[in-house]
C-alpha atoms as a PDB file:
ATOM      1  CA  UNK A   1      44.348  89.900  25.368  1.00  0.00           C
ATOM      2  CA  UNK A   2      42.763  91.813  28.301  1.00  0.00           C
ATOM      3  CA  UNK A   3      40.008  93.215  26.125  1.00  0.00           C
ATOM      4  CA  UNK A   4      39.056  90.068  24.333  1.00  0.00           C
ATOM      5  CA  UNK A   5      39.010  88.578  27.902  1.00  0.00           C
ATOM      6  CA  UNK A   6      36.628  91.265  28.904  1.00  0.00           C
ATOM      7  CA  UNK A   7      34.559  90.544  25.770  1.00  0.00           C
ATOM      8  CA  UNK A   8      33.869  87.396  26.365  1.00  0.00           C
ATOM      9  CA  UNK A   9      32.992  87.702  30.126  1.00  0.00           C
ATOM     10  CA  UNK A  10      30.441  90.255  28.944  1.00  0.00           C
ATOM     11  CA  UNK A  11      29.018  87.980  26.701  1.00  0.00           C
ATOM     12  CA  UNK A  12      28.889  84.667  29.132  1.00  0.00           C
ATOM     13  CA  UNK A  13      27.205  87.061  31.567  1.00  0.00           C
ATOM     14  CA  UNK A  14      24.423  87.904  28.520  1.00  0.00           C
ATOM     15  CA  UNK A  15      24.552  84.158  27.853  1.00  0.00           C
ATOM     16  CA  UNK A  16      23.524  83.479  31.533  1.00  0.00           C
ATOM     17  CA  UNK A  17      21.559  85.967  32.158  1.00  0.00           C
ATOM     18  CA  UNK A  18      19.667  84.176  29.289  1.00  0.00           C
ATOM     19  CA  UNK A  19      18.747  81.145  30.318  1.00  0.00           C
ATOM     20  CA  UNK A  20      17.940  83.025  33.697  1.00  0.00           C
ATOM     21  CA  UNK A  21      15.203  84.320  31.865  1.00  0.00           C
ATOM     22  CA  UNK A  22      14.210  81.317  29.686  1.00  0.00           C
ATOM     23  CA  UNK A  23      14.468  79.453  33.117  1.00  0.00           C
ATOM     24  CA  UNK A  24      12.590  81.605  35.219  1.00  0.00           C
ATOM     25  CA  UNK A  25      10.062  83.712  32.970  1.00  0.00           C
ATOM     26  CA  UNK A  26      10.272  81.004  29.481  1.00  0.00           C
ATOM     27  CA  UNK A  27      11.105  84.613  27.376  1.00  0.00           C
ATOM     28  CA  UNK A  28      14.444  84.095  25.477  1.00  0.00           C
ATOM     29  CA  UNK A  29      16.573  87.457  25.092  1.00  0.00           C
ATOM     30  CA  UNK A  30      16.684  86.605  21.288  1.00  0.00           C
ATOM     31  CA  UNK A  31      13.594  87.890  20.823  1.00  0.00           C
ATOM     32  CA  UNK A  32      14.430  91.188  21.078  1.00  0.00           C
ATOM     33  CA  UNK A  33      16.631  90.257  17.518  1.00  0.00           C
ATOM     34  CA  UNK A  34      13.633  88.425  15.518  1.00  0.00           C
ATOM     35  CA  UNK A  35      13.620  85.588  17.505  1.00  0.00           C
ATOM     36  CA  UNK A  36      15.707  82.320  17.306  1.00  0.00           C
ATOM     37  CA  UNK A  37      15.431  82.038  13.599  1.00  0.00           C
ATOM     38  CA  UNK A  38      17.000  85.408  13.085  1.00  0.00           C
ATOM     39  CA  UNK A  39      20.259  85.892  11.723  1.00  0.00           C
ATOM     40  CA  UNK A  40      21.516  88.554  14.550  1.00  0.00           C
ATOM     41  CA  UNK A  41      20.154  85.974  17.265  1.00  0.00           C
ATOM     42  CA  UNK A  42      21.833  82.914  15.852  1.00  0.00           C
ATOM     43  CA  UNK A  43      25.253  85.432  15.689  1.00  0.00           C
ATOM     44  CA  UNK A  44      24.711  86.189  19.053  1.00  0.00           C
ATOM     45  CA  UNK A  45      24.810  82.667  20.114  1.00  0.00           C
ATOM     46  CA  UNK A  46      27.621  82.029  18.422  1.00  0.00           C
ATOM     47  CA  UNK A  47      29.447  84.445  19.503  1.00  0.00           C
ATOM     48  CA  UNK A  48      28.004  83.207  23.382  1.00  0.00           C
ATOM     49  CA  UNK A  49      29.104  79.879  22.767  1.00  0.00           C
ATOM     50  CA  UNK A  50      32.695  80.762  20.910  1.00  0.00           C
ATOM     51  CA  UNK A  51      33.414  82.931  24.339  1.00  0.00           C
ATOM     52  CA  UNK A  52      32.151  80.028  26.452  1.00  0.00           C
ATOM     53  CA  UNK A  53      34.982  77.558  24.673  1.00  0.00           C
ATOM     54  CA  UNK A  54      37.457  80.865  24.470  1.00  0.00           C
ATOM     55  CA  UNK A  55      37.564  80.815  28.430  1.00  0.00           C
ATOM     56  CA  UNK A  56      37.288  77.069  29.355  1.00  0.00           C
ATOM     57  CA  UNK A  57      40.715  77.282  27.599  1.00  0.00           C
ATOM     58  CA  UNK A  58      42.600  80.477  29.085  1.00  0.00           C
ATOM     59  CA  UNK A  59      40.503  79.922  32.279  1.00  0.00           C
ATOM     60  CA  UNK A  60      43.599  78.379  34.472  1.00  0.00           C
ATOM     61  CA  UNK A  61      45.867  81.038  33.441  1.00  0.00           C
ATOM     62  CA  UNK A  62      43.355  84.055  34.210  1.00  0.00           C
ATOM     63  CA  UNK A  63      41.553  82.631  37.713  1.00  0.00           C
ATOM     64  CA  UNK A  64      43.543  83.307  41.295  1.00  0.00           C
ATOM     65  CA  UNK A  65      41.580  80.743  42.606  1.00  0.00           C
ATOM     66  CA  UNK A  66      42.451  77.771  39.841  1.00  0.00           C
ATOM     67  CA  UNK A  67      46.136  78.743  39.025  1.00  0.00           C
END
């Protein structure tokens, strides 16, 4: 559970570091894959937005400040 926890930390962190970019610079990280149409891209966020519901819902049970 530990590692799949540490997964998808890694990948909110990608995820916000993201829209850092997009925000700051308008260059989205999926370019690097073939841009937003691409297949890897669109798997990537997936998978950023399957880890961002994955730890909304173990979030009370893994955070010292909200348990």
């Amino acid at each position: 559970m530990k590692t799949l926890h540490m997964i998808t930390f890694l990948l909110l962190v990608v995820g916000g570091l993201n829209w850092l970019l997009v925000g700051l610079f308008g260059w989205d990280i999926g370019n690097i894959f073939g841009g937003q149409a691409a297949i890897l891209s669109r798997l990537v966020y997936v998978l950023v937005g399957i880890s961002a519901v994955y730890e909304i819902s173990i979030h009370k049970s893994y955070c010292k400040l909200c348990g």
